[in-house]
PDB file of N, CA and C in Angstrom:
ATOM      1  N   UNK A   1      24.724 -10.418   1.306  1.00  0.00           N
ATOM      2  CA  UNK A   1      25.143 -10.540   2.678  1.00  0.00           C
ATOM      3  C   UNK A   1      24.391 -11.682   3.339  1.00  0.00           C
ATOM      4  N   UNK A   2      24.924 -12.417   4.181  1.00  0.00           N
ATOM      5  CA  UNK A   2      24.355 -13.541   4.721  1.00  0.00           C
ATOM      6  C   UNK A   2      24.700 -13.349   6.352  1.00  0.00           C
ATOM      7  N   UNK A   3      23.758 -13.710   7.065  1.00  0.00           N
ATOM      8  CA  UNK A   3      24.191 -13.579   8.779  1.00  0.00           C
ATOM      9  C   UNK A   3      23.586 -14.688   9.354  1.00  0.00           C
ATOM     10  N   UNK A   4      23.876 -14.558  10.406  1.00  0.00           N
ATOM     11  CA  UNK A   4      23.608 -16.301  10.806  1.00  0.00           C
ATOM     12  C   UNK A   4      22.430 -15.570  12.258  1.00  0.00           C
ATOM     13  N   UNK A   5      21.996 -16.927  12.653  1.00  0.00           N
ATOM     14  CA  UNK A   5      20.682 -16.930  12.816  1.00  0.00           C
ATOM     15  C   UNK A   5      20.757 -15.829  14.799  1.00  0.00           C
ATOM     16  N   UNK A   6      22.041 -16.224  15.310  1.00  0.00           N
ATOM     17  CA  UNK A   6      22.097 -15.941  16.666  1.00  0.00           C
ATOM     18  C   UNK A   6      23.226 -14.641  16.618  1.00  0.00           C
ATOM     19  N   UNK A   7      22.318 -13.788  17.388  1.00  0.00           N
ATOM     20  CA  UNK A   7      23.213 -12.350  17.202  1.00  0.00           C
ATOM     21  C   UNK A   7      24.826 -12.180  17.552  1.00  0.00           C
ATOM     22  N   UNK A   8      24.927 -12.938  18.517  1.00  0.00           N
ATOM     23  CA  UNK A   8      26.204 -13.087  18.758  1.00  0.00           C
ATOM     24  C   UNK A   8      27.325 -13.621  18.056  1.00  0.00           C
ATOM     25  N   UNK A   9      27.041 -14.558  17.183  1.00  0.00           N
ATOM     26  CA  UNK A   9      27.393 -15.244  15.786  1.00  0.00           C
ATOM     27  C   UNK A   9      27.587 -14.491  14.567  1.00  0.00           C
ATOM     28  N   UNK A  10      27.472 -13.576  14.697  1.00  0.00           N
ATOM     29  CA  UNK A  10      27.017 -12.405  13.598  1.00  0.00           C
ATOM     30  C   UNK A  10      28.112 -12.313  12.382  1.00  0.00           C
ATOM     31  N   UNK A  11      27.422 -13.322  11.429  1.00  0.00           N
ATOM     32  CA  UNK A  11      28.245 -13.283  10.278  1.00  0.00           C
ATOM     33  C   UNK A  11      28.081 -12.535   8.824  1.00  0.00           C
ATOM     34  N   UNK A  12      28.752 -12.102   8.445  1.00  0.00           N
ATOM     35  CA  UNK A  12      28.371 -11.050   7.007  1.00  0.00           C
ATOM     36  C   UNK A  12      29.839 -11.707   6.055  1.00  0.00           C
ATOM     37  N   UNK A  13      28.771 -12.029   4.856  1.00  0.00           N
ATOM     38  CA  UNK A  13      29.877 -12.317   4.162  1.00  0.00           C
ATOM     39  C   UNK A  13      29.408 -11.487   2.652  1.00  0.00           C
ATOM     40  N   UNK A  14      30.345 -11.107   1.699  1.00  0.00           N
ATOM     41  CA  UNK A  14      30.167  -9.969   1.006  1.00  0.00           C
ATOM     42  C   UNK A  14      29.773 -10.553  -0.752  1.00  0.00           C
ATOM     43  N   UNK A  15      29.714 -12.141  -0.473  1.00  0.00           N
ATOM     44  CA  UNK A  15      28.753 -13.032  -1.749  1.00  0.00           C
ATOM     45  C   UNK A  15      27.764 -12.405  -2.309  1.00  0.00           C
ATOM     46  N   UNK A  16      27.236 -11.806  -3.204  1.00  0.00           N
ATOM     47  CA  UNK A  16      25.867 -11.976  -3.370  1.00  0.00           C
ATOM     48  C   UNK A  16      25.084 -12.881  -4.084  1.00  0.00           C
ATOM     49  N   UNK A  17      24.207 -13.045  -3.382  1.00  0.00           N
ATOM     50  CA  UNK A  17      23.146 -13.982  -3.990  1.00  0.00           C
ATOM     51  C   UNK A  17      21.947 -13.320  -4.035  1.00  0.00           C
ATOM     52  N   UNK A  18      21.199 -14.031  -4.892  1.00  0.00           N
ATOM     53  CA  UNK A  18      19.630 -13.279  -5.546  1.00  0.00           C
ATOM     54  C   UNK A  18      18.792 -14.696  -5.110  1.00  0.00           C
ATOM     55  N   UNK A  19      18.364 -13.976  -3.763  1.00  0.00           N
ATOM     56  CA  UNK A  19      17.043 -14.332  -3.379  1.00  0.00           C
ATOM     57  C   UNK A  19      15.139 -14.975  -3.844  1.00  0.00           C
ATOM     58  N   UNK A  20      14.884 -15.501  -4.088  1.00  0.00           N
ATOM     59  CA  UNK A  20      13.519 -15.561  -5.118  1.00  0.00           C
ATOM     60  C   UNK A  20      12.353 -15.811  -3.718  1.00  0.00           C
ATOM     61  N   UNK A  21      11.631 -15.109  -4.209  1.00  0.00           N
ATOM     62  CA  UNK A  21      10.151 -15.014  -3.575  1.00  0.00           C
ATOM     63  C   UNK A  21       9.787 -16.695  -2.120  1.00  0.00           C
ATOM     64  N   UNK A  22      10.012 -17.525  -2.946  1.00  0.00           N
ATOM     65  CA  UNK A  22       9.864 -18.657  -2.986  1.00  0.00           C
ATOM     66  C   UNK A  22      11.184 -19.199  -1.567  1.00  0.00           C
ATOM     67  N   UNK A  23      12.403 -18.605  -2.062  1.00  0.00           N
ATOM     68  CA  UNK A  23      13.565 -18.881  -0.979  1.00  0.00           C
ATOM     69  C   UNK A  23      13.292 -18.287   0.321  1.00  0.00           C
ATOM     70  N   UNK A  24      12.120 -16.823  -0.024  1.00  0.00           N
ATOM     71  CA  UNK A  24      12.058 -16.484   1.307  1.00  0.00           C
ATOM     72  C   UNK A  24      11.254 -17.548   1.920  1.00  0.00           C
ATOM     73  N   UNK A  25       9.848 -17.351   1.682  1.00  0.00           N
ATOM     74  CA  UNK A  25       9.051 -18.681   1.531  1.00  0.00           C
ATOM     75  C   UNK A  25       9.606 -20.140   2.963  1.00  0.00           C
ATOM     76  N   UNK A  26      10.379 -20.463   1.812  1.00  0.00           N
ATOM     77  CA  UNK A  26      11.000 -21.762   2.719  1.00  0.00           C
ATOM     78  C   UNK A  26      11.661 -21.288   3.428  1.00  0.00           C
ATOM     79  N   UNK A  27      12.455 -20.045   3.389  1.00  0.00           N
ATOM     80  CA  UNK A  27      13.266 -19.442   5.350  1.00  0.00           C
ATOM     81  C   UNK A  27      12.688 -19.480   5.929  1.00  0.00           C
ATOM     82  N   UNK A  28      11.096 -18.637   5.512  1.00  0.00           N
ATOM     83  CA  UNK A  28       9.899 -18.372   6.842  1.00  0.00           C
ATOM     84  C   UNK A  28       9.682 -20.109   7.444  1.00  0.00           C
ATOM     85  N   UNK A  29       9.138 -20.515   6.637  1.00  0.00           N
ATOM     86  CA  UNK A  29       8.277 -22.127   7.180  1.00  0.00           C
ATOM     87  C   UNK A  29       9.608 -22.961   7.902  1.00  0.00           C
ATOM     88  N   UNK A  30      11.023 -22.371   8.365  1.00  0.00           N
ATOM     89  CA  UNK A  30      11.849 -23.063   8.858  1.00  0.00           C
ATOM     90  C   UNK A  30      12.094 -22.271  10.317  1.00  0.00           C
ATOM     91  N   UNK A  31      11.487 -21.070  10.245  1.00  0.00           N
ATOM     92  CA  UNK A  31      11.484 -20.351  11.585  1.00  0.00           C
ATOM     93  C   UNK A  31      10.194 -20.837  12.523  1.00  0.00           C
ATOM     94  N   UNK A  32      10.849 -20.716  13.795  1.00  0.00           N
ATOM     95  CA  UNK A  32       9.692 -21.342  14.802  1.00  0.00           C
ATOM     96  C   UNK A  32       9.075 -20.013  14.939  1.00  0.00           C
ATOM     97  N   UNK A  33       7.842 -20.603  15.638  1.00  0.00           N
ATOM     98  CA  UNK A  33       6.845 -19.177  15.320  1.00  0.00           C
ATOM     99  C   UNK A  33       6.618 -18.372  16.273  1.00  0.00           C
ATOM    100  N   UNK A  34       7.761 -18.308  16.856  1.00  0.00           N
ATOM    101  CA  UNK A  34       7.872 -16.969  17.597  1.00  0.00           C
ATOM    102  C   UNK A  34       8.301 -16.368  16.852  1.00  0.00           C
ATOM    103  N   UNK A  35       9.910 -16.911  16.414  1.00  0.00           N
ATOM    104  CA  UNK A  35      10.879 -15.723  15.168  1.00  0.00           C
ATOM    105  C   UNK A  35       9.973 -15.134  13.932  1.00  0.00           C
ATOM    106  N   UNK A  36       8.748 -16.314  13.794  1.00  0.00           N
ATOM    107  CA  UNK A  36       8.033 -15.550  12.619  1.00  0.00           C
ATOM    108  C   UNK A  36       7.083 -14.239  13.131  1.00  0.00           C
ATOM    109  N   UNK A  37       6.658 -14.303  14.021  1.00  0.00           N
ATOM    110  CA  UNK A  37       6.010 -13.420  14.552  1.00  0.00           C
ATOM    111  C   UNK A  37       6.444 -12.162  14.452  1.00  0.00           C
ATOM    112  N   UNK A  38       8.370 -12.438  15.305  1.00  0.00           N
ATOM    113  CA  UNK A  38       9.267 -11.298  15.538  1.00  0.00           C
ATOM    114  C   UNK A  38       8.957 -11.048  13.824  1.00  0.00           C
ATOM    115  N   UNK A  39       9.558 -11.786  12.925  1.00  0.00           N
ATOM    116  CA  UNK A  39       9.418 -11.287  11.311  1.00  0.00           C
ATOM    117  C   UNK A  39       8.040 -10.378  11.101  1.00  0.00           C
ATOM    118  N   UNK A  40       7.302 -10.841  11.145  1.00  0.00           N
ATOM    119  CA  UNK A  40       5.769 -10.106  10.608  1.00  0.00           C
ATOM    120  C   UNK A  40       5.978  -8.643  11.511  1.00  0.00           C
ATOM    121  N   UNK A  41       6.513  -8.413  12.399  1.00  0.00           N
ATOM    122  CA  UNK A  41       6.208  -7.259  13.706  1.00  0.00           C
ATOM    123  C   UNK A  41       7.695  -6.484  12.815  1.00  0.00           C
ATOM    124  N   UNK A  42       8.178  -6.688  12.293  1.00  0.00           N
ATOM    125  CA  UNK A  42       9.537  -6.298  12.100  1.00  0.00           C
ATOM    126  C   UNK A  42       9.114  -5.538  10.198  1.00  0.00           C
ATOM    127  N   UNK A  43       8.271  -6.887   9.458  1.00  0.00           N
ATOM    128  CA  UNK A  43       7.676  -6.231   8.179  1.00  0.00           C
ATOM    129  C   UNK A  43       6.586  -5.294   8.255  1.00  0.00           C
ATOM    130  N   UNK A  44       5.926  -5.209   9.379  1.00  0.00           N
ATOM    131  CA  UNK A  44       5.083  -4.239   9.334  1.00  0.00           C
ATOM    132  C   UNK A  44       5.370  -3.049  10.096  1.00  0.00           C
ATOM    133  N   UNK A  45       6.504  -3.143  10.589  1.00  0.00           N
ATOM    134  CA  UNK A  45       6.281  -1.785  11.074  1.00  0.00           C
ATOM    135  C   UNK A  45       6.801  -1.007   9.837  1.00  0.00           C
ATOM    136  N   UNK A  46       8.014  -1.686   9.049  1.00  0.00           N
ATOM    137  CA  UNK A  46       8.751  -1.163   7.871  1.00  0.00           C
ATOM    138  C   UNK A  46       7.640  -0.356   7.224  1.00  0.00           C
ATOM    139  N   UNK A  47       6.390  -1.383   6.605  1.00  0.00           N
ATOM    140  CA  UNK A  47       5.170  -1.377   6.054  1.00  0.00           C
ATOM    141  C   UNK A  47       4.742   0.177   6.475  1.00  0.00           C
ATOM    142  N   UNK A  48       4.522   0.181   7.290  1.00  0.00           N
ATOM    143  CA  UNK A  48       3.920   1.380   8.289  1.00  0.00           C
ATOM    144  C   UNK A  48       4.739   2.623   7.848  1.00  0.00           C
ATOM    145  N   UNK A  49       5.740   2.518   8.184  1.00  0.00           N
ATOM    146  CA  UNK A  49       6.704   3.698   8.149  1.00  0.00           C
ATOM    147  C   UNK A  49       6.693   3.984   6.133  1.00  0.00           C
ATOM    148  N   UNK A  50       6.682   2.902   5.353  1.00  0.00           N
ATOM    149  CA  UNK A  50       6.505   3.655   4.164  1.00  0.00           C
ATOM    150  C   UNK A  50       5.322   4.229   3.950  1.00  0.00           C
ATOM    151  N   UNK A  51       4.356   3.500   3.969  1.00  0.00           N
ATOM    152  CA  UNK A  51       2.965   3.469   3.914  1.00  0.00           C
ATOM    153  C   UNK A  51       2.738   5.398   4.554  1.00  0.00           C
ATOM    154  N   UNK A  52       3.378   5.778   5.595  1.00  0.00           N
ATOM    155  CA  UNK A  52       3.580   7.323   6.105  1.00  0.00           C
ATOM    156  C   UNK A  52       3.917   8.063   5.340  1.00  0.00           C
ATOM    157  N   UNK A  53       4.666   8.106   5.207  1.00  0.00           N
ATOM    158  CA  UNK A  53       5.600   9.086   4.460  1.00  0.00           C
ATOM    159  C   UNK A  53       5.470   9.204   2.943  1.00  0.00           C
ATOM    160  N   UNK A  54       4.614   7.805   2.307  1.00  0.00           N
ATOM    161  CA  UNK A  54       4.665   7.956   1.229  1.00  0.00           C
ATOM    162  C   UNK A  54       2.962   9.110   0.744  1.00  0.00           C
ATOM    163  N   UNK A  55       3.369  10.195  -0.441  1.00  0.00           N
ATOM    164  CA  UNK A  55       2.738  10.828  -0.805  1.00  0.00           C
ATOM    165  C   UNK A  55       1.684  10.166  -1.544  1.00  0.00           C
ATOM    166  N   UNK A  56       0.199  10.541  -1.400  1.00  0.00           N
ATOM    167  CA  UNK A  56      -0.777  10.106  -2.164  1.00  0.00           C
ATOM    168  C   UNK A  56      -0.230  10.706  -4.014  1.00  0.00           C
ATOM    169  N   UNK A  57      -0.724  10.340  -5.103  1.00  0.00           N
ATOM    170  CA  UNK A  57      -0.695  10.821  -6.029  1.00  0.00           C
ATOM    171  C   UNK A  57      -1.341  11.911  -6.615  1.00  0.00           C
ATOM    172  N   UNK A  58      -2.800  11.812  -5.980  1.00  0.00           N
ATOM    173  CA  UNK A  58      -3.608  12.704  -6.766  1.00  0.00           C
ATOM    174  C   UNK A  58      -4.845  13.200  -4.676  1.00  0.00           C
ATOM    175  N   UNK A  59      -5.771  13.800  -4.772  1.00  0.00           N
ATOM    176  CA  UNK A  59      -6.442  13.935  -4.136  1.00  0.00           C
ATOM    177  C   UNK A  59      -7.708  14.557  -4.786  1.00  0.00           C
ATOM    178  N   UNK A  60      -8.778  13.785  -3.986  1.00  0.00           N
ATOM    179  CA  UNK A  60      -9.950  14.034  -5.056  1.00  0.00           C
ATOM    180  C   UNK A  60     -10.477  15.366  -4.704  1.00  0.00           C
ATOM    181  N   UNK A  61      -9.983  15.943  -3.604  1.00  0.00           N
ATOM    182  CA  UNK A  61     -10.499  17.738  -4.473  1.00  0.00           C
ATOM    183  C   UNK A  61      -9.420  18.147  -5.435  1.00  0.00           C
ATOM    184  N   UNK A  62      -8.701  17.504  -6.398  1.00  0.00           N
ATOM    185  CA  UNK A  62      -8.334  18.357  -6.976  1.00  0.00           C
ATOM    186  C   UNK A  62      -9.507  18.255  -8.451  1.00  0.00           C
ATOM    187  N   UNK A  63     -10.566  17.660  -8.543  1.00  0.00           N
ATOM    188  CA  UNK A  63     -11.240  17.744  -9.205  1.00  0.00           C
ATOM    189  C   UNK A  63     -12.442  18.667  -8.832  1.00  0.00           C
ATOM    190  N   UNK A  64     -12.478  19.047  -7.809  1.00  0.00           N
ATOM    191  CA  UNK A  64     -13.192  20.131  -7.379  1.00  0.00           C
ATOM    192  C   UNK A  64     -13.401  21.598  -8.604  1.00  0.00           C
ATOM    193  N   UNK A  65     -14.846  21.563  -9.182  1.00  0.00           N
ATOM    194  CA  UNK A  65     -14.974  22.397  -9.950  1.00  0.00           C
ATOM    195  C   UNK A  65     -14.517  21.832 -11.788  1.00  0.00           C
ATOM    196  N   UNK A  66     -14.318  21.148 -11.565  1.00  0.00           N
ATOM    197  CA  UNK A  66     -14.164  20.682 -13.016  1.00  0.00           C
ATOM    198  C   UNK A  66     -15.315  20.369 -13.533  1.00  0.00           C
ATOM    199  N   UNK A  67     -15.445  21.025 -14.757  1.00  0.00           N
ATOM    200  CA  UNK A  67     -16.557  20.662 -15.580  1.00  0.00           C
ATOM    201  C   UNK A  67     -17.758  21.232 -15.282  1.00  0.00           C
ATOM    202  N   UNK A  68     -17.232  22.686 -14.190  1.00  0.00           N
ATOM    203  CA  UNK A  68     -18.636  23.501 -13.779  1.00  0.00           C
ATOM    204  C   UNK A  68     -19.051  24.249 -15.059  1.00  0.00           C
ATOM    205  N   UNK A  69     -18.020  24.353 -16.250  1.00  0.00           N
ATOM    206  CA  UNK A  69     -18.715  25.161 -17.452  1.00  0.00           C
ATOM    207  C   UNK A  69     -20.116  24.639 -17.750  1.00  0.00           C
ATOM    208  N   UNK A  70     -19.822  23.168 -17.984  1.00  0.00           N
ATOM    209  CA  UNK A  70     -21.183  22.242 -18.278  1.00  0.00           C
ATOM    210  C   UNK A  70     -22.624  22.628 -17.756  1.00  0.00           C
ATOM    211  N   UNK A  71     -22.461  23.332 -16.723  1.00  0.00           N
ATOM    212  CA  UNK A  71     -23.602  23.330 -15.870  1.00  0.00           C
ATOM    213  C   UNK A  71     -23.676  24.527 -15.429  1.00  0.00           C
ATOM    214  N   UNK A  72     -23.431  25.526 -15.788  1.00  0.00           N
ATOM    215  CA  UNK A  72     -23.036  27.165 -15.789  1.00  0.00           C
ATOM    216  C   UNK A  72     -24.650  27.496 -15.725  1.00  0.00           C
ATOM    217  N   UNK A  73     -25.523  27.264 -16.997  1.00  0.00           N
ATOM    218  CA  UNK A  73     -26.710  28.296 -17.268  1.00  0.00           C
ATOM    219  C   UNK A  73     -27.919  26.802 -16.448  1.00  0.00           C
ATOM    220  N   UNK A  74     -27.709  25.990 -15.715  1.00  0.00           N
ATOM    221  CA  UNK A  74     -28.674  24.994 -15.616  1.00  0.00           C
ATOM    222  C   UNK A  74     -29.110  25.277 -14.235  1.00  0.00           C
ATOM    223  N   UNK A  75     -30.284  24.754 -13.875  1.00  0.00           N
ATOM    224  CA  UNK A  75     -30.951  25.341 -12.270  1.00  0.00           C
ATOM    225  C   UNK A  75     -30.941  24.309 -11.848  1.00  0.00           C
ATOM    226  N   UNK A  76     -30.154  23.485 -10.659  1.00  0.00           N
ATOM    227  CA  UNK A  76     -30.546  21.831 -10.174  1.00  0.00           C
ATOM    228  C   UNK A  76     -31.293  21.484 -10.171  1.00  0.00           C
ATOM    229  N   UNK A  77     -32.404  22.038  -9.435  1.00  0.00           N
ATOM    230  CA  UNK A  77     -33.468  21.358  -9.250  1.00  0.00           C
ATOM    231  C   UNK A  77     -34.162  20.984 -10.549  1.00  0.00           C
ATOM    232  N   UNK A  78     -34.331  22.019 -11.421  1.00  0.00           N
ATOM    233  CA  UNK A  78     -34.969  21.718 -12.692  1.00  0.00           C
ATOM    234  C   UNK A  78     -34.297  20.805 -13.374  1.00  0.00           C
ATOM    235  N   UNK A  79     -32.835  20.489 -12.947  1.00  0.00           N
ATOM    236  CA  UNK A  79     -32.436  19.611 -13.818  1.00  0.00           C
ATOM    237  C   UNK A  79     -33.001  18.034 -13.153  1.00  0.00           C
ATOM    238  N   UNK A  80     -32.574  17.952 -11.628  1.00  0.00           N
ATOM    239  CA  UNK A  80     -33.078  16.890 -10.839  1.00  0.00           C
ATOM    240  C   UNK A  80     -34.579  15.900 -11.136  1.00  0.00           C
ATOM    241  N   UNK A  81     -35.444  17.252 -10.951  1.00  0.00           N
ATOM    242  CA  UNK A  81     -36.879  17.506 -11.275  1.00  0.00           C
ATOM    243  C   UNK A  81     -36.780  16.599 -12.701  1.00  0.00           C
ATOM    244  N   UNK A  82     -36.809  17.115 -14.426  1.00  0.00           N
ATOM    245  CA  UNK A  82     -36.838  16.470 -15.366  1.00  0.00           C
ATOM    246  C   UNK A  82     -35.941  15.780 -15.327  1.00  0.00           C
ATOM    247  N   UNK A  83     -35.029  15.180 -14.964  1.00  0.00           N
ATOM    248  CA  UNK A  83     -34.303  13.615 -14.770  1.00  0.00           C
ATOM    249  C   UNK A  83     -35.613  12.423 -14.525  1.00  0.00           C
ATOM    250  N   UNK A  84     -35.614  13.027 -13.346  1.00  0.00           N
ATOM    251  CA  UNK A  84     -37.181  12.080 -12.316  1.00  0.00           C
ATOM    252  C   UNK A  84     -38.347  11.735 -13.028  1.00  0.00           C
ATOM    253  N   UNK A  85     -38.546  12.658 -13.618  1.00  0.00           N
ATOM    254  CA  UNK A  85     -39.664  12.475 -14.763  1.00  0.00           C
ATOM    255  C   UNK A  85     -39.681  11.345 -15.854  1.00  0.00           C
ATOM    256  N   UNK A  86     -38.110  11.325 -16.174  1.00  0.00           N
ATOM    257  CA  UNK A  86     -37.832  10.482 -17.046  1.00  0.00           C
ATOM    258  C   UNK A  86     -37.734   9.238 -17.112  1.00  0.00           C
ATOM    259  N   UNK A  87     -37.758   9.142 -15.440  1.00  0.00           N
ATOM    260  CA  UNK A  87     -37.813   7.211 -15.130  1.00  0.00           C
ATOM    261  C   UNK A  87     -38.858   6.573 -15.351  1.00  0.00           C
ATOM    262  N   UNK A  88     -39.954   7.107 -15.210  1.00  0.00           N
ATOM    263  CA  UNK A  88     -41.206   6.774 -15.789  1.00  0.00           C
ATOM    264  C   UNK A  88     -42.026   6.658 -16.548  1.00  0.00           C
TER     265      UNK A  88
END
């Protein structure tokens, strides 16, 4: 889809073309920098709104308690204690 630059002009044509990183690139550096501004205020709010909604993967209490077998019969301090000892 392609539209032209003034809303009232509002053209859509049903071509597709494949865009490259680079094409955006040179659109931006041809907008005066207000419209880029409007652009950045327009990508970040997008930004924002995924950035919300999107679910973390993991959360670090879910490691909460893992690997307490390891340390079941041990007393901290005594363990802390002979650690300390050992730097020296």
């Amino acid at each position: 889809m392609r539209y032209s630059k003034k809303k009232e002009d509002l053209l859509m044509t049903t071509e597709k073309t494949s865009l490259t990183f680079d094409d955006y690139v040179r659109g931006i550096q041809s907008l005066r920098p207000e419209e880029q501004l409007s652009l950045v205020e327009i990508i970040s709010a997008r930004l924002k709104k995924f950035i919300k909604h999107k679910k973390p993967k993991h959360n670090v209490m879910e490691l909460e308690g893992l690997g307490a077998h390891i340390w079941k019969d041990i007393e901290a301090q005594q363990y802390v204690t002979t650690e300390r000892k050992s730097w020296d």
